[in-house]
Protein backbone atom coordinates (compact mmCIF):
# COMPACT_ATOMS: atom_id res chain seq x y z
CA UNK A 1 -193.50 68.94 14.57
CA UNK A 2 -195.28 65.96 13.02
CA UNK A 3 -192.36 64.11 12.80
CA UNK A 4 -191.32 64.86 16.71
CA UNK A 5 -194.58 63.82 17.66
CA UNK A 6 -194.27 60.69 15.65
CA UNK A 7 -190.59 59.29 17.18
CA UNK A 8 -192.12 60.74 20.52
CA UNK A 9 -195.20 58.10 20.13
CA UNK A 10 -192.65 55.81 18.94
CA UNK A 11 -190.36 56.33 21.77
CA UNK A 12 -193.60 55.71 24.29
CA UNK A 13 -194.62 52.30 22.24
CA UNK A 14 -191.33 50.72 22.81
CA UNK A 15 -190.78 51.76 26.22
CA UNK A 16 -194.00 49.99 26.87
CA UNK A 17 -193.44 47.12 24.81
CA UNK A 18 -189.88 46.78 26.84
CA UNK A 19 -191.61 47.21 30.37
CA UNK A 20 -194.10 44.63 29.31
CA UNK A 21 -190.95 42.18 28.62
CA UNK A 22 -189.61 42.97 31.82
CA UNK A 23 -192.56 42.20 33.33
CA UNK A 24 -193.20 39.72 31.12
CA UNK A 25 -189.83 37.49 32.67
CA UNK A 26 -190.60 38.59 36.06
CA UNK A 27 -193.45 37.12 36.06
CA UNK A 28 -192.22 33.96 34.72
CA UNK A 29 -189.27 34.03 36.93
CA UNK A 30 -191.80 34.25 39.99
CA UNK A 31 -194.31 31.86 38.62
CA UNK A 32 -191.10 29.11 38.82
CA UNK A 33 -190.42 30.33 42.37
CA UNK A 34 -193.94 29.91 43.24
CA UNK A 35 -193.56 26.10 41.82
CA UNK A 36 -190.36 25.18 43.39
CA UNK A 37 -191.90 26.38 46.84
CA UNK A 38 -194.60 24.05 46.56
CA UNK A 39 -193.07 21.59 45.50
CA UNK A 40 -190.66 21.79 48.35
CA UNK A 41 -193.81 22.35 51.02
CA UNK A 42 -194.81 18.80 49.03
CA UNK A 43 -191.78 17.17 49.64
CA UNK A 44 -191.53 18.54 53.60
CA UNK A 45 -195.25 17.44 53.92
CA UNK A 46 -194.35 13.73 52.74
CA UNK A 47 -191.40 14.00 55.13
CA UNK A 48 -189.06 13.22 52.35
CA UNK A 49 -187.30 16.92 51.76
CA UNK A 50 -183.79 15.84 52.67
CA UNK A 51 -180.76 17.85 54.72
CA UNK A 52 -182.92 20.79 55.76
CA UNK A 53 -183.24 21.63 58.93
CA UNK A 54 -185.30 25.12 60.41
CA UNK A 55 -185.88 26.09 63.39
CA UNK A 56 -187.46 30.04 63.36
CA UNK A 57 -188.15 31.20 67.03
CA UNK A 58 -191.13 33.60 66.06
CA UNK A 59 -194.83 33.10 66.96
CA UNK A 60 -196.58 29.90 65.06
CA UNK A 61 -192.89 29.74 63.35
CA UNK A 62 -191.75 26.68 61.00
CA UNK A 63 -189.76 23.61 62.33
CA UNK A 64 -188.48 21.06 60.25
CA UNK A 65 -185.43 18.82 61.39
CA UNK A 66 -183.52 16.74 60.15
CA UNK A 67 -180.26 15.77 62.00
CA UNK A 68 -179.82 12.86 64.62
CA UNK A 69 -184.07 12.39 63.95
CA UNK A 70 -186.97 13.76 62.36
CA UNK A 71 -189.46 16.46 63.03
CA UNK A 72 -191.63 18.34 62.13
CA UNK A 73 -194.32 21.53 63.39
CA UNK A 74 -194.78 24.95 64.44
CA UNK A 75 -193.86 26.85 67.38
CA UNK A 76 -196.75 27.74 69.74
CA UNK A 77 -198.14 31.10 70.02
CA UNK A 78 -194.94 33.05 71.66
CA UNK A 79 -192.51 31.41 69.59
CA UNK A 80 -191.88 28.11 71.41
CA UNK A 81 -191.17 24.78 70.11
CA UNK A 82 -193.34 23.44 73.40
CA UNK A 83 -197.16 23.20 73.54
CA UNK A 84 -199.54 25.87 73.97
CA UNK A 85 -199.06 28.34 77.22
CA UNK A 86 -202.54 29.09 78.45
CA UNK A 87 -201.53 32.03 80.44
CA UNK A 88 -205.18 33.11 81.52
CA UNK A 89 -205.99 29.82 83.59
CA UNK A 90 -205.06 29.77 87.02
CA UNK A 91 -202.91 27.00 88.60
CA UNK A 92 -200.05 25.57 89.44
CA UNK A 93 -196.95 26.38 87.07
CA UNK A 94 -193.93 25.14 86.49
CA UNK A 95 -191.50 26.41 83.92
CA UNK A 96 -188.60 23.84 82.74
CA UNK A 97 -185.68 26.48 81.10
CA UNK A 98 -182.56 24.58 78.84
CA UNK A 99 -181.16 24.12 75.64
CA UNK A 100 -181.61 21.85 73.01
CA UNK A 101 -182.42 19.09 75.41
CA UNK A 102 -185.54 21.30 76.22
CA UNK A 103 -186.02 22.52 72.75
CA UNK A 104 -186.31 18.97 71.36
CA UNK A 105 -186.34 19.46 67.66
CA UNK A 106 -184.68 16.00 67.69
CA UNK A 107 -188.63 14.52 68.03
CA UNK A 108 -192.29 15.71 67.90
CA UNK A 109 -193.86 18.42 70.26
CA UNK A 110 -196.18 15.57 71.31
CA UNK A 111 -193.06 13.30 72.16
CA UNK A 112 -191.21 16.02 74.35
CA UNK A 113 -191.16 14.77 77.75
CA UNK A 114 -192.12 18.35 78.52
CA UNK A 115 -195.47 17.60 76.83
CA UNK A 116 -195.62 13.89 78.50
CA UNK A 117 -195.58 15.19 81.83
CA UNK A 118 -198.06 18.22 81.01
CA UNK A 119 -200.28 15.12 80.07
CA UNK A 120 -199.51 13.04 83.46
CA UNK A 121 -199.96 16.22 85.34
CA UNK A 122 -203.31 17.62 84.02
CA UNK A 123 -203.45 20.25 86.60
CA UNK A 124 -200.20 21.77 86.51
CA UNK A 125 -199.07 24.04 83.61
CA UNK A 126 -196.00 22.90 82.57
CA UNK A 127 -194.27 25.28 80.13
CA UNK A 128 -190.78 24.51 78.95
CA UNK A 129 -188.43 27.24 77.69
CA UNK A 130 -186.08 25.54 75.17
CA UNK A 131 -183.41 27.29 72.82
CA UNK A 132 -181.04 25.17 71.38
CA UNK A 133 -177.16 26.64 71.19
CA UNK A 134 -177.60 28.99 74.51
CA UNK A 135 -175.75 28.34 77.78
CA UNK A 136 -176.18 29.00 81.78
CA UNK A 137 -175.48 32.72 81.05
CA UNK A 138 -179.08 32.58 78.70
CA UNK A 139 -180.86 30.43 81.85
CA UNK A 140 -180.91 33.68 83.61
CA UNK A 141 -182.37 35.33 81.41
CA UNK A 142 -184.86 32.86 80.42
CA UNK A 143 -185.50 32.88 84.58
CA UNK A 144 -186.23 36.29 83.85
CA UNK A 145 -188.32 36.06 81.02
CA UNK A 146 -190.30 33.52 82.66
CA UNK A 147 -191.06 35.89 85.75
CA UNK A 148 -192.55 38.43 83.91
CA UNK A 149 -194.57 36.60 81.63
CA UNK A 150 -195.47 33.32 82.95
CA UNK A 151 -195.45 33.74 86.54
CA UNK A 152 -194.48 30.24 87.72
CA UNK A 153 -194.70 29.08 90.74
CA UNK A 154 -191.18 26.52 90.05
CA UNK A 155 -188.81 26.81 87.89
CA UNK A 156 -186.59 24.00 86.51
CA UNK A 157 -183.52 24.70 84.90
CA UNK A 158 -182.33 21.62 83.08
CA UNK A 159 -178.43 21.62 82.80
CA UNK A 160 -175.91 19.37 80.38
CA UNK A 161 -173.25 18.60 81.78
CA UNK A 162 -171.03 17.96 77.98
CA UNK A 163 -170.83 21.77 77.63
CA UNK A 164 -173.01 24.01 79.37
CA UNK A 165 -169.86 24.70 81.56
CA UNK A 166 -167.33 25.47 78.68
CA UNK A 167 -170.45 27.45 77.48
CA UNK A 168 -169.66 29.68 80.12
CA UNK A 169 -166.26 31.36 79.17
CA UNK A 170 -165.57 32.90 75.95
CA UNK A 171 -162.17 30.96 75.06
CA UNK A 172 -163.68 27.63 75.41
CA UNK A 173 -166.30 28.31 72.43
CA UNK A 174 -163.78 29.19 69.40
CA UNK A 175 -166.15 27.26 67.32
CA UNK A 176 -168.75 28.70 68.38
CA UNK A 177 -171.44 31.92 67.62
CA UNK A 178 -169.51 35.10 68.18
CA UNK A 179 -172.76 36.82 69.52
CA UNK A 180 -172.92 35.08 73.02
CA UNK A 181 -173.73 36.68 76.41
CA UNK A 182 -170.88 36.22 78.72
CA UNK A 183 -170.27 36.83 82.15
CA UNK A 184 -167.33 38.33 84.27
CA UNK A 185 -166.80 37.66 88.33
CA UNK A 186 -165.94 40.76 90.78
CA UNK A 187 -163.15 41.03 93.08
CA UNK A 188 -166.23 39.70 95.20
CA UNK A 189 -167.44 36.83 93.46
CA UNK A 190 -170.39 38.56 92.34
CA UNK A 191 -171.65 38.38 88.65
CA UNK A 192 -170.67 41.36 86.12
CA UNK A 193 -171.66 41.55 82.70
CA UNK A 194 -168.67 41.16 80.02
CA UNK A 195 -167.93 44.21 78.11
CA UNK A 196 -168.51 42.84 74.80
CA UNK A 197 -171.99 41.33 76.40
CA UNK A 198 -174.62 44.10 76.71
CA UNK A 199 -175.65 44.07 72.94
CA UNK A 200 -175.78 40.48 73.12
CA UNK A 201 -177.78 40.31 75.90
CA UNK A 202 -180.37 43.38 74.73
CA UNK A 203 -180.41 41.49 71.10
CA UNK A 204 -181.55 38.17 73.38
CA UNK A 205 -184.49 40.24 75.30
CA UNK A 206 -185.60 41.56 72.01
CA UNK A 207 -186.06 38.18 70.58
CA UNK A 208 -187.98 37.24 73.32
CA UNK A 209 -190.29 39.88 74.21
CA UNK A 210 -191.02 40.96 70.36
CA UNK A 211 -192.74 37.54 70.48
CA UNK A 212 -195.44 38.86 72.63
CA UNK A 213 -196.48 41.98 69.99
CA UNK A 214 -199.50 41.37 68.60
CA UNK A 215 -200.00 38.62 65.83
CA UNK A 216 -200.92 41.05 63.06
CA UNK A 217 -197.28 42.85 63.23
CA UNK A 218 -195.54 39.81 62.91
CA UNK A 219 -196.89 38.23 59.79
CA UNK A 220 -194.47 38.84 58.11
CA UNK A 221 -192.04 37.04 60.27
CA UNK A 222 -194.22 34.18 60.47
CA UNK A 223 -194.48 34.06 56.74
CA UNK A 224 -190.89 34.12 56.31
CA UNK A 225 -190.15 31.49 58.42
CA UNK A 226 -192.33 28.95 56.60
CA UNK A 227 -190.57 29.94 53.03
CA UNK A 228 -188.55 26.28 52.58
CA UNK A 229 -187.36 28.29 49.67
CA UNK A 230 -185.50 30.72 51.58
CA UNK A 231 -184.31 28.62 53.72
CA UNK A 232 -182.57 25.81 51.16
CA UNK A 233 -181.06 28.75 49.68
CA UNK A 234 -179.62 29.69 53.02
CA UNK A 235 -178.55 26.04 53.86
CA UNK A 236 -176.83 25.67 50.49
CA UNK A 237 -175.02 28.98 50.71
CA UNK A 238 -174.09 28.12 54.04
CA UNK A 239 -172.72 24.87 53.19
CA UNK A 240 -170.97 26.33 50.24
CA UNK A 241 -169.29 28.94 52.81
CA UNK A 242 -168.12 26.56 54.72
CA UNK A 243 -166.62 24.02 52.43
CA UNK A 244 -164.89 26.70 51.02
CA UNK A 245 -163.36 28.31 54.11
CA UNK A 246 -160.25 26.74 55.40
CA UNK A 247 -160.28 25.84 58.83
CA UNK A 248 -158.38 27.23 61.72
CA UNK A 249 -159.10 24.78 64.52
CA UNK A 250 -155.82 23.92 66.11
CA UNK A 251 -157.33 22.00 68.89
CA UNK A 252 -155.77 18.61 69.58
CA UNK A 253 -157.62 15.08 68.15
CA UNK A 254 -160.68 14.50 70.24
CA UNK A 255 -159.38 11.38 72.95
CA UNK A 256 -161.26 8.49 74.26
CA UNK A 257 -164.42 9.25 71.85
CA UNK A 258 -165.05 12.61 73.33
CA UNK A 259 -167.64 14.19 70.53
CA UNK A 260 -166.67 17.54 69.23
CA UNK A 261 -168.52 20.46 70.93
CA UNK A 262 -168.42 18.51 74.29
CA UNK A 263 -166.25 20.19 76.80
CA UNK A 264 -164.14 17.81 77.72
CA UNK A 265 -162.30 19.56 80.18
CA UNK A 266 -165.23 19.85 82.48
CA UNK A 267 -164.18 16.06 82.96
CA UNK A 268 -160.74 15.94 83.57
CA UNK A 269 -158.68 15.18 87.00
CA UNK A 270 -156.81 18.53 86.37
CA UNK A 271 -158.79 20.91 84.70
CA UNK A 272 -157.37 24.05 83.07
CA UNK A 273 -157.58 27.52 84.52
CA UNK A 274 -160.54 28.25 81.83
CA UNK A 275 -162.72 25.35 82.89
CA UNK A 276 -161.98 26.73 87.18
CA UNK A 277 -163.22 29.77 85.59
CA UNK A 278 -166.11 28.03 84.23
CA UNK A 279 -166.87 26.64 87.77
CA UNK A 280 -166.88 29.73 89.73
CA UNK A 281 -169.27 31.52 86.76
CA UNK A 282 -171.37 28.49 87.20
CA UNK A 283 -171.74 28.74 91.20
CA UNK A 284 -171.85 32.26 90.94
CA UNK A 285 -175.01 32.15 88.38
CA UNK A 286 -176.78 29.65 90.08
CA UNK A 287 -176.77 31.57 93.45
CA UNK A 288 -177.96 34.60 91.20
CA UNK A 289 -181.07 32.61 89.89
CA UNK A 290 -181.62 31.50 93.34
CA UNK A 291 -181.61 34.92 94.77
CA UNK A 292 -184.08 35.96 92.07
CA UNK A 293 -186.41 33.42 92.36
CA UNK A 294 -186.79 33.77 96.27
CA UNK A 295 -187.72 37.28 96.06
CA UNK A 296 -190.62 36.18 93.71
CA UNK A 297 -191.46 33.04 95.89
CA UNK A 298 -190.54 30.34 93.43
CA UNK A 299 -188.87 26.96 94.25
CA UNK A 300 -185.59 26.52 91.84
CA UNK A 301 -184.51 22.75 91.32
CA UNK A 302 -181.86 21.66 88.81
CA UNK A 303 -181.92 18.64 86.85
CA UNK A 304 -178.43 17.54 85.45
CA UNK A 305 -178.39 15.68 82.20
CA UNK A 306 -175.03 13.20 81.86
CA UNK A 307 -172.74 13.08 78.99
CA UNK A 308 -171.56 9.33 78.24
CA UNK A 309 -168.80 9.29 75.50
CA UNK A 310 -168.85 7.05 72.38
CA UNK A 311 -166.55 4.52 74.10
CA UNK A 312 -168.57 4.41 76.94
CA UNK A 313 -170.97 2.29 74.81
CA UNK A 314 -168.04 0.08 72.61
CA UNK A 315 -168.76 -3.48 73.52
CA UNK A 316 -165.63 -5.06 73.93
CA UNK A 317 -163.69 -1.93 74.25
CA UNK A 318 -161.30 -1.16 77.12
CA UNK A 319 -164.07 1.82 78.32
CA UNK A 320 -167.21 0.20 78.05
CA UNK A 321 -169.16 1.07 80.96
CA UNK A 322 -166.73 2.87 82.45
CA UNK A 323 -167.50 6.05 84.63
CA UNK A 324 -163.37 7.26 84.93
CA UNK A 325 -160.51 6.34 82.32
CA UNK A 326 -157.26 7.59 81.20
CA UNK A 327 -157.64 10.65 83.28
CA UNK A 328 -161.29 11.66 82.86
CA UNK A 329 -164.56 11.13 85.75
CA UNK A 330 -168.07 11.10 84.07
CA UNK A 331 -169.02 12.08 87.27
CA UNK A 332 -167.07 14.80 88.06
CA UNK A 333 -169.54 17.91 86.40
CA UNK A 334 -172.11 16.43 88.70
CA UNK A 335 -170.24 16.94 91.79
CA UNK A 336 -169.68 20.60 91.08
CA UNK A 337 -173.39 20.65 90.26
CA UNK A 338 -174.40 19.58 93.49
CA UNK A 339 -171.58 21.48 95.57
CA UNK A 340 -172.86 24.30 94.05
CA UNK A 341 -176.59 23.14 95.23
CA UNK A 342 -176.17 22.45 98.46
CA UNK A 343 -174.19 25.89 99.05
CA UNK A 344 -177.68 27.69 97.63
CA UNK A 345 -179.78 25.20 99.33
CA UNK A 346 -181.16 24.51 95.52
CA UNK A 347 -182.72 21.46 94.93
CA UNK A 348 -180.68 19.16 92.50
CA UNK A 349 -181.79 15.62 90.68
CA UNK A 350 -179.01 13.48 88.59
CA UNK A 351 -180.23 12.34 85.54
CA UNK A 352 -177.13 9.72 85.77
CA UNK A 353 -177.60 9.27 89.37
CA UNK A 354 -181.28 7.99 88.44
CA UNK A 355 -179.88 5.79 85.27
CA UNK A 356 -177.59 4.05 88.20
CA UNK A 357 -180.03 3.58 90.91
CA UNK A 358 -182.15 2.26 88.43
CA UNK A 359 -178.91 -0.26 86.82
CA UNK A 360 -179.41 0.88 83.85
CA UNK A 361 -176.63 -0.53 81.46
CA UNK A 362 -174.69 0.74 78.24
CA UNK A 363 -177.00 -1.79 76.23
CA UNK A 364 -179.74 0.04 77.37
CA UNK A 365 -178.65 3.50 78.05
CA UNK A 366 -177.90 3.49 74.35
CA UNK A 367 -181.29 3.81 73.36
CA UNK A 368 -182.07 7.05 75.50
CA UNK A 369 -180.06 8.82 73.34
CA UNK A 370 -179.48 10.00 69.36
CA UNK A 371 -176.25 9.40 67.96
CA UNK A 372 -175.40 5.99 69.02
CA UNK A 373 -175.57 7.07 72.61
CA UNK A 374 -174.05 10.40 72.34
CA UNK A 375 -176.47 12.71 70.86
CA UNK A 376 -180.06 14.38 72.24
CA UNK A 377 -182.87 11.99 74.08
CA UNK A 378 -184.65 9.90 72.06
CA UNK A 379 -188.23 8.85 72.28
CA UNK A 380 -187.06 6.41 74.83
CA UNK A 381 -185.29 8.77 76.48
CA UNK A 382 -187.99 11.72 76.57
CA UNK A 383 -190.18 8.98 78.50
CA UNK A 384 -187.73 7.99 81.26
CA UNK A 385 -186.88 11.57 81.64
CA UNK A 386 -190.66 12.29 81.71
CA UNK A 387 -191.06 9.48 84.35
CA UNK A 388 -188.20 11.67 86.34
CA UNK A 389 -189.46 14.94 86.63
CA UNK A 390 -192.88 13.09 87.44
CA UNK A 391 -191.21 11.62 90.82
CA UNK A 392 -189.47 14.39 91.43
CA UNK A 393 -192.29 17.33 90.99
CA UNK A 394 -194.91 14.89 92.96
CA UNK A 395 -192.52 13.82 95.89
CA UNK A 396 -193.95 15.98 98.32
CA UNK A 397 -197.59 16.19 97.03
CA UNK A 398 -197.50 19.87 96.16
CA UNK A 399 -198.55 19.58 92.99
């Protein structure tokens, strides 16, 4: 019995003495996480932490980019890279709804012309809805969204021409997230919902309104989404994932300087029988939106913003400056923009129409824009498009 007890005390003093070591390494193993996060917040603080790039749409969430520019900041309160919604004030509102282009990661909250012209236009509230990677289908829903929480009296729905028409139809966006929402057209021309959509399209309103929960039962989220740990982890497995995995893009060489993603199609003199499709979904959305935001008494306006290929900008080349070449019209996206316009009686401004009435030429129209010309608005850029909305929302003195 003496001897049980003994090995039993034993037993008990080395299972101790092994939990301690496990402990013991856990905590040492934690203590060198703790060190390599700060010293990553360090490096992000110094603007110096290199080839990471977050963007986490969640309430005060963490933004640092770093492709075509830099930036850095939070989101506001309800998960917007824009600046703060005051949603008690009264007053005028107007709500600008896009992609990336609205988003702006490319530059500073301060530097987004949605923030310029809430700082020209001191009465107004302007609140701009920005996701990057989302097409038309998401406007709508962002329309939507926007209705019920923000209660504008306009809504602008900023459109690029490169792709948010190939964004439209599933075929066109091989490359792209799986997890889109997609639309279908009736025998009537009236908007249905794909069938592989509805999750999709729940998952999107779930992302949106969970941002307006209260702050304490998302702190976790918020937390999360300022780990820099996490997320090089993430960007390195991802980039390991994708080095690794052999490609199956079969599409054809991109001509005439056409960037990849841009949908190029949208452009040509004889578009395919996707890209038609594309064009009806697009009229057939916009007089959706239109429909919607006339039963709530809100004026819609579109803003187009242009795509100009890389050779558009070549000095020297044989498509410098040019508007239509080897079978492709610039201009052509913008046409079906405003056909689709005036058939709504929606109010539409050309952001290419202004860079021509103003003679704007590639030497300068070069420096509106990331990427040598092809990429996101610059600085410069956010300031003439500022400048833009500022004619255009002040034109007839309602605001």
């Amino acid at each position: 019995t003496i001897c049980t007890a003994f090995n039993g005390s034993a037993n008990k003093k080395n299972s101790m003495q092994k939990l301690r070591a496990v402990l013991g390494q856990l905590g040492y193993v934690l203590y060198l996480l703790i060190i390599v996060e700060v010293l990553l917040q360090i490096l992000a603080g110094l603007h110096i932490l290199p080839a990471l790039t977050t963007i986490s749409h969640v309430p005060y969430g963490r933004v640092y980019f770093t492709k075509e520019n830099f930036s850095s900041g939070v989101m506001n309160r309800y998960g917007w890279y824009a600046p703060a919604f005051d949603l008690q004030k009264p007053g005028q509102r107007v709500v600008i709804i896009g992609d990336s282009f609205v988003e702006a990661a490319q530059v500073n909250i301060e530097n987004n012309f949605a923030a310029l012209l809430a700082d020209r236009l001191p009465e107004t509230h302007i609140n701009a809805l920005g996701i990057s990677g989302i097409g038309p289908a998401h406007y709508l829903e962002l329309q939507r969204y926007a209705i019920q929480h923000l209660q504008p009296d306009e809504i602008v729905v900023v459109t690029f021409l490169g792709n948010d028409f190939r964004n439209l139809v599933r075929e066109q966006r091989k490359r792209e997230r799986a997890a889109e929402i997609y639309y279908d057209l009736t025998t009537l021309g009236e908007l249905t919902l794909d069938a592989d959509s509805e999750r999709a399209r729940e998952k999107f309103r779930h992302r949106l309104e969970r941002n307006h929960a209260p702050l304490w039962s998302q702190s976790g989220r918020i937390l999360a989404s300022h780990c820099l740990l996490c997320k090089t982890i993430e960007t390195i497995v991802g980039s390991s994932i994708a080095l690794l995995t052999p490609t199956t893009d079969n599409q054809p060489p991109e001509p005439t300087g056409f960037m990849a993603g841009i949908g190029r199609d949208i452009f040509s003199a004889a578009p395919g029988a996707a890209t038609r499709q594309s064009i009806d979904l697009y009229d057939a959305l916009f007089r959706t939106m239109q429909s919607e935001a006339r039963q709530h008494n809100i004026r819609l306006r579109v803003v187009s913003i242009p795509n100009y290929p890389a050779v558009f900008f070549k000095s020297g080349g044989e498509y410098y400056g040019k508007l239509q070449f080897d079978g492709f019209d610039l201009e052509q996206p913008d046409r079906y923009l405003h056909r689709t316009c005036r058939r709504y009686n929606i109010e539409c401004h050309s952001l290419y129409e202004q860079h021509r009435r103003d003679g704007l030429q590639p030497t300068e129209l070069v420096r509106h824009f990331f990427f040598d010309g092809t990429g996101h608005l610059s600085e410069v850029g956010h300031v003439y498009m500022a400048d833009f909305l500022e004619r255009i929302l002040t034109a007839d003195n309602r605001l």
